[in-house]
Protein backbone atom coordinates (compact mmCIF):
# COMPACT_ATOMS: atom_id res chain seq x y z
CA UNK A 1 122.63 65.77 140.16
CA UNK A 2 123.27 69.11 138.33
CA UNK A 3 119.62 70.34 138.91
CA UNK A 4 119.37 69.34 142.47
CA UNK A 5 118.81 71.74 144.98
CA UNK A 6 121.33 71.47 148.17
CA UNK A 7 118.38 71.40 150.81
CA UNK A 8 114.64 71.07 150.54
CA UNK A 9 112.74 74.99 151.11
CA UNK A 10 110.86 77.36 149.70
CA UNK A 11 113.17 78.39 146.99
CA UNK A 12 114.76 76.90 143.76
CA UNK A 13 116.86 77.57 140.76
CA UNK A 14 114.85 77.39 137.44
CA UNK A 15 116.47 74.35 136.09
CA UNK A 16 115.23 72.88 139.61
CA UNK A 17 111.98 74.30 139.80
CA UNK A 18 111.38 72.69 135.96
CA UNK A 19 112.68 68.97 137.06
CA UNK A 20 110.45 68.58 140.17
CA UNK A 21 107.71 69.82 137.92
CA UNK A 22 108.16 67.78 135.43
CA UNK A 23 108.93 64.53 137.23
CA UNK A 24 105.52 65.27 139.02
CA UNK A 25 103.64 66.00 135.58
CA UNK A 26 105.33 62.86 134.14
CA UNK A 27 104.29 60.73 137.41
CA UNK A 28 100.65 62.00 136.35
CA UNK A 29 100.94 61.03 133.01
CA UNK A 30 102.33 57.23 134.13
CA UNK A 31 99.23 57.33 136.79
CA UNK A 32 97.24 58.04 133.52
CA UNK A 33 98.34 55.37 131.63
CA UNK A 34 97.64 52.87 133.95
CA UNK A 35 94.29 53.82 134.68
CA UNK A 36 93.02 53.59 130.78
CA UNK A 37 94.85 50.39 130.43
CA UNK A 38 92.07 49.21 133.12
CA UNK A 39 94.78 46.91 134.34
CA UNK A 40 94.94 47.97 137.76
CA UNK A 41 96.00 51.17 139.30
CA UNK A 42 98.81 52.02 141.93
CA UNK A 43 97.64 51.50 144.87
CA UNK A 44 97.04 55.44 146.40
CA UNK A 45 95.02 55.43 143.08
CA UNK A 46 92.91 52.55 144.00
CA UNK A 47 91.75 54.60 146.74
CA UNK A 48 91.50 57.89 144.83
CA UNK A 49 89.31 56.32 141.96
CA UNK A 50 87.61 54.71 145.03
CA UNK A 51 86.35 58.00 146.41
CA UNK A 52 85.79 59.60 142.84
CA UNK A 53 83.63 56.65 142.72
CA UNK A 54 81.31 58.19 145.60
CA UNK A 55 81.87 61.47 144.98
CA UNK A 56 81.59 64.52 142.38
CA UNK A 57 85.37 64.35 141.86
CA UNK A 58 87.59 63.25 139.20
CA UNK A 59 90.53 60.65 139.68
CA UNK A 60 92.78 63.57 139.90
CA UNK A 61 90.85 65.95 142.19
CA UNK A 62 90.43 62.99 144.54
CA UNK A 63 93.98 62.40 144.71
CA UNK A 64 94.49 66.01 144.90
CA UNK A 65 91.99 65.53 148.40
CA UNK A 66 94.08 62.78 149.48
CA UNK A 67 96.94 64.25 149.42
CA UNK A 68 95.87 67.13 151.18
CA UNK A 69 94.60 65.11 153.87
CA UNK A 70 97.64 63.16 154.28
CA UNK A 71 99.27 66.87 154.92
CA UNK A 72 97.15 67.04 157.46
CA UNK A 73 98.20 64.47 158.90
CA UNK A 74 101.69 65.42 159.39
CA UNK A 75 100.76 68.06 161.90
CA UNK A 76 101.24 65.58 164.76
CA UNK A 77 104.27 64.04 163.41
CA UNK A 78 105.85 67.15 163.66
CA UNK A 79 106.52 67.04 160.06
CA UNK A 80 107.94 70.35 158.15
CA UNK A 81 106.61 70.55 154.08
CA UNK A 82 108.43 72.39 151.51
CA UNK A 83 108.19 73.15 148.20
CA UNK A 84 107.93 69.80 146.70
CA UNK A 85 105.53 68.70 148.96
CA UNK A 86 103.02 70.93 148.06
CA UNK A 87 103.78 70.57 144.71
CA UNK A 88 103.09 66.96 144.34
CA UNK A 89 99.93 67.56 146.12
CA UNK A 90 98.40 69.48 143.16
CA UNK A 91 100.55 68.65 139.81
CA UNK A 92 100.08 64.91 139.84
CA UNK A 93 96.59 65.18 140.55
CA UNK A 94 96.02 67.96 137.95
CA UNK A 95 97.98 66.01 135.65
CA UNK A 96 96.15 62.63 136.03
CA UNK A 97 93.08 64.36 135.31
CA UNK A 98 94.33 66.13 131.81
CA UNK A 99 96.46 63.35 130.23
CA UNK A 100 93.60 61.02 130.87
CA UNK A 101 92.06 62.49 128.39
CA UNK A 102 95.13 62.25 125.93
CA UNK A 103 96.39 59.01 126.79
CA UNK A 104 94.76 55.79 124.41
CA UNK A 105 92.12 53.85 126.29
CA UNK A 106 92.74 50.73 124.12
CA UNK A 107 90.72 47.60 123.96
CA UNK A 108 92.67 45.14 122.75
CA UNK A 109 94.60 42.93 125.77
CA UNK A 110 98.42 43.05 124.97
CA UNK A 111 98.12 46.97 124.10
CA UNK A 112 96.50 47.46 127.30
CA UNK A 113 99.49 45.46 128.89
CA UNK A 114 101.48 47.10 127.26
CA UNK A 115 100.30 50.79 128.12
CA UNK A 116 100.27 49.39 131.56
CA UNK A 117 103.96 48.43 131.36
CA UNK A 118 105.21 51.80 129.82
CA UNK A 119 102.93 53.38 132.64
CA UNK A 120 104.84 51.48 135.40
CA UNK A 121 108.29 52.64 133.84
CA UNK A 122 107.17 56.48 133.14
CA UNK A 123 106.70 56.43 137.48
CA UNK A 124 109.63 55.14 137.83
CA UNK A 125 111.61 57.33 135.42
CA UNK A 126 109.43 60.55 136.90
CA UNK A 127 109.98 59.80 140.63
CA UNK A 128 113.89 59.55 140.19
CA UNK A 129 113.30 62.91 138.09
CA UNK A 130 111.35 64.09 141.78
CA UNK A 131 113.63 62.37 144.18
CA UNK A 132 116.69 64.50 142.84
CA UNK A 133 115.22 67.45 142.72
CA UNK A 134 115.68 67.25 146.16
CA UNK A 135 113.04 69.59 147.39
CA UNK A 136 111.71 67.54 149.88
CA UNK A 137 109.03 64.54 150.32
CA UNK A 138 105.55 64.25 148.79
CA UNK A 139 103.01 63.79 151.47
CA UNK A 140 102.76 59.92 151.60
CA UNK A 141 106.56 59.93 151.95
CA UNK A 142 106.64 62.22 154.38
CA UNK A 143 103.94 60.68 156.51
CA UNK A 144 105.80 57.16 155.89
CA UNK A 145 108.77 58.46 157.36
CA UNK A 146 107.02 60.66 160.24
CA UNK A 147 105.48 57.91 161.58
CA UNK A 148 108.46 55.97 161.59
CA UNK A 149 110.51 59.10 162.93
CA UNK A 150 107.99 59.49 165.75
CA UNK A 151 106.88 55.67 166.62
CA UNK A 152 110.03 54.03 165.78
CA UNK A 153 108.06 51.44 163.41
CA UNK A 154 110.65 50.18 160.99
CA UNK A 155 109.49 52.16 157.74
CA UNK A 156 109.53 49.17 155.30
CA UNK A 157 106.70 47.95 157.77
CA UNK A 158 104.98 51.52 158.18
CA UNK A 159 105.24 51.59 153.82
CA UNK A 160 103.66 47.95 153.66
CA UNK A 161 101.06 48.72 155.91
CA UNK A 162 100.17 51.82 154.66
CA UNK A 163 99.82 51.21 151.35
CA UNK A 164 97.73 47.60 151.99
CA UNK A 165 95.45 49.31 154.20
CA UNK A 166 94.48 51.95 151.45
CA UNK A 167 94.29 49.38 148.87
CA UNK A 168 91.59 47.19 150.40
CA UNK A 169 89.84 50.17 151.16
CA UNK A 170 90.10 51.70 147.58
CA UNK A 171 88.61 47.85 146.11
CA UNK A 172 86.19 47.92 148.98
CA UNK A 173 84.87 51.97 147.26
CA UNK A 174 85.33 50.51 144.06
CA UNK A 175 89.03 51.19 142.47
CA UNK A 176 90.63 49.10 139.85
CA UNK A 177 92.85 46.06 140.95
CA UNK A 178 94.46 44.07 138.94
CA UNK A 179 97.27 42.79 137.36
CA UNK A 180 99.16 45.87 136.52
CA UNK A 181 98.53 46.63 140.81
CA UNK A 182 100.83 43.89 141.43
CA UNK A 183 103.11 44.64 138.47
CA UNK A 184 103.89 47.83 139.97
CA UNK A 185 104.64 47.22 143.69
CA UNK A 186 107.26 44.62 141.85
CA UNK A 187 108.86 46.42 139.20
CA UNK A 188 108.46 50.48 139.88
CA UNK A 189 111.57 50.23 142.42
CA UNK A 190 113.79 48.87 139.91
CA UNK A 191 112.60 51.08 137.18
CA UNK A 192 113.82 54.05 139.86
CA UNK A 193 116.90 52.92 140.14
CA UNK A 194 117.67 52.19 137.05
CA UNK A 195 116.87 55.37 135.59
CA UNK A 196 119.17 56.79 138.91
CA UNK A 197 122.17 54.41 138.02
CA UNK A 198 121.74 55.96 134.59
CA UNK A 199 121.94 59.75 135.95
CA UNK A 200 124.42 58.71 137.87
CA UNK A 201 126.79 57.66 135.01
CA UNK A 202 125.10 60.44 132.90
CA UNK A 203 126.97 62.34 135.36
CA UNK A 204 129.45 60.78 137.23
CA UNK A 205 131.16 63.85 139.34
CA UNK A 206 127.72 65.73 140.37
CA UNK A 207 127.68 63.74 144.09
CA UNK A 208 130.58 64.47 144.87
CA UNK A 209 130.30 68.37 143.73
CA UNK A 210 126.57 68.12 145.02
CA UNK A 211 128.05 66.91 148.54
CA UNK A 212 131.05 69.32 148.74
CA UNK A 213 128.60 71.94 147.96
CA UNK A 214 125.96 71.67 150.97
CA UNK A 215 129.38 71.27 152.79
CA UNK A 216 130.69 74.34 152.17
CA UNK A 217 127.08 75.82 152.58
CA UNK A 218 127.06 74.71 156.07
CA UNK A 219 130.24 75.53 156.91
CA UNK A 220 129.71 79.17 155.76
C-alpha cells in the first residue's frame, strides 16, 4: 500500500506512523464493542477480562500485561520487536479501556448482536489497516510464528492451540464466552481480507511499486 513502510524498524513516515496507530486504536475500539455487547469476547480478551477479574486492572491494562508478557516470551525464540510491536502492546489496550466507556452497552438482544457484529468487522477492517503498515508483528503474532520458526510446529496448529489454551483458561478466571466468541474465530479472517481485496483495488499499482521499492533498497 501507499502508507506501508518497506521493512519493519524503528522508524516511519508520518502517513505510516498514523495507519499503524490507527488500525491499533480502531482494533481497541472493535475489542470494545464486543465486550459491552456481553456477547462474548475474542478470545486473548477472554483471558484479559479473566485476570481483570482477579486483579486491580481494567480489561485494557490486563491486556496491556498480557501482551507484555507474551514479549517476554519471545526472548527464547530469538524473536526481534519493532515498532509495531510495541505499539500494539500499549494502544489496543489503552484504547479498549477508553472507548469502553463511549461505546453503547445496550440491553436489548438484536442491538447487542448487532454491536457484536460491527465489532467483529471494525477488527477486521483495523488489522488489515495494521498488517500493511508493515511495521512488524504484534506480540501474539510474533510468538505464533517464533514458535513455529524455532519448533517447526505447523503455525495453523501453534495459532489453534494457542488461542484454545488461553480461552479455557480466560472462562476458567471468569471472561465472557459466547456467541459472538465463535462468531469471530469464523468471520474476522474474511472481514481482513475483504477490506485487503478492497485496498488492493483501491490501489491497484502500490505492490508492485511497494515491491520494486524494497528492491531497489536492497540492491543499493
Amino acid at each position: 500500500m501507499p502508507w506501508s513502510a518497506p521493512r519493519p524498524g524503528w522508524s516511519a513516515r508520518p502517513v505510516t506512523l498514523a495507519v499503524l496507530l490507527g488500525g491499533l486504536w480502531l482494533f481497541g475500539v472493535g475489542e470494545a464493542a464486543l465486550i459491552n455487547s456481553s456477547l462474548g469476547n475474542t478470545p486473548w480478551t477472554v483471558f484479559a477480562q479473566g485476570i481483570a477479574n482477579h486483579s486491580r486492572l481494567d480489561i485494557g491494562g490486563a491486556t496491556i500485561l498480557v501482551s507484555a508478557l507474551v514479549l517476554v516470551g519471545w526472548i527464547p525464540l530469538r524473536q526481534v520487536p519493532s515498532l509495531g510491536t510495541l505499539a500494539n502492546v500499549v494502544v489496543v489496550g489503552v484504547s479498549i479501556d477508553v472507548m469502553r466507556h463511549l461505546v453503547p452497552q445496550p440491553d436489548a438482544v438484536p442491538v447487542r448482536a448487532l454491536q457484536a457484529a460491527a465489532g467483529i468487522v471494525t477488527i477486521g477492517v483495523a488489522s488489515a489497516l495494521y498488517l500493511t503498515a508493515n511495521l512488524g508483528p504484534g506480540p501474539r503474532d510474533g510468538w505464533m510464528t517464533g514458535i513455529h520458526r524455532r519448533l517447526g510446529y505447523p503455525i495453523a496448529s501453534v495459532r489453534l492451540a494457542i488461542e484454545v489454551t488461553v480461552l479455557v483458561v480466560g472462562v476458567v478466571l471468569g471472561g465472557t464466552f459466547g456467541v459472538a466468541t465463535v462468531a469471530f474465530a469464523l468471520l474476522v479472517g474474511y472481514c481482513l481480507a475483504w477490506t485487503l481485496r478492497l485496498f488492493a483495488r483501491r490501489f491497484p499499482g502500490a505492490a508492485d511499486e511497494h515491491h520494486r521499492g524494497h528492491v531497489s533498497s536492497r540492491r543499493a
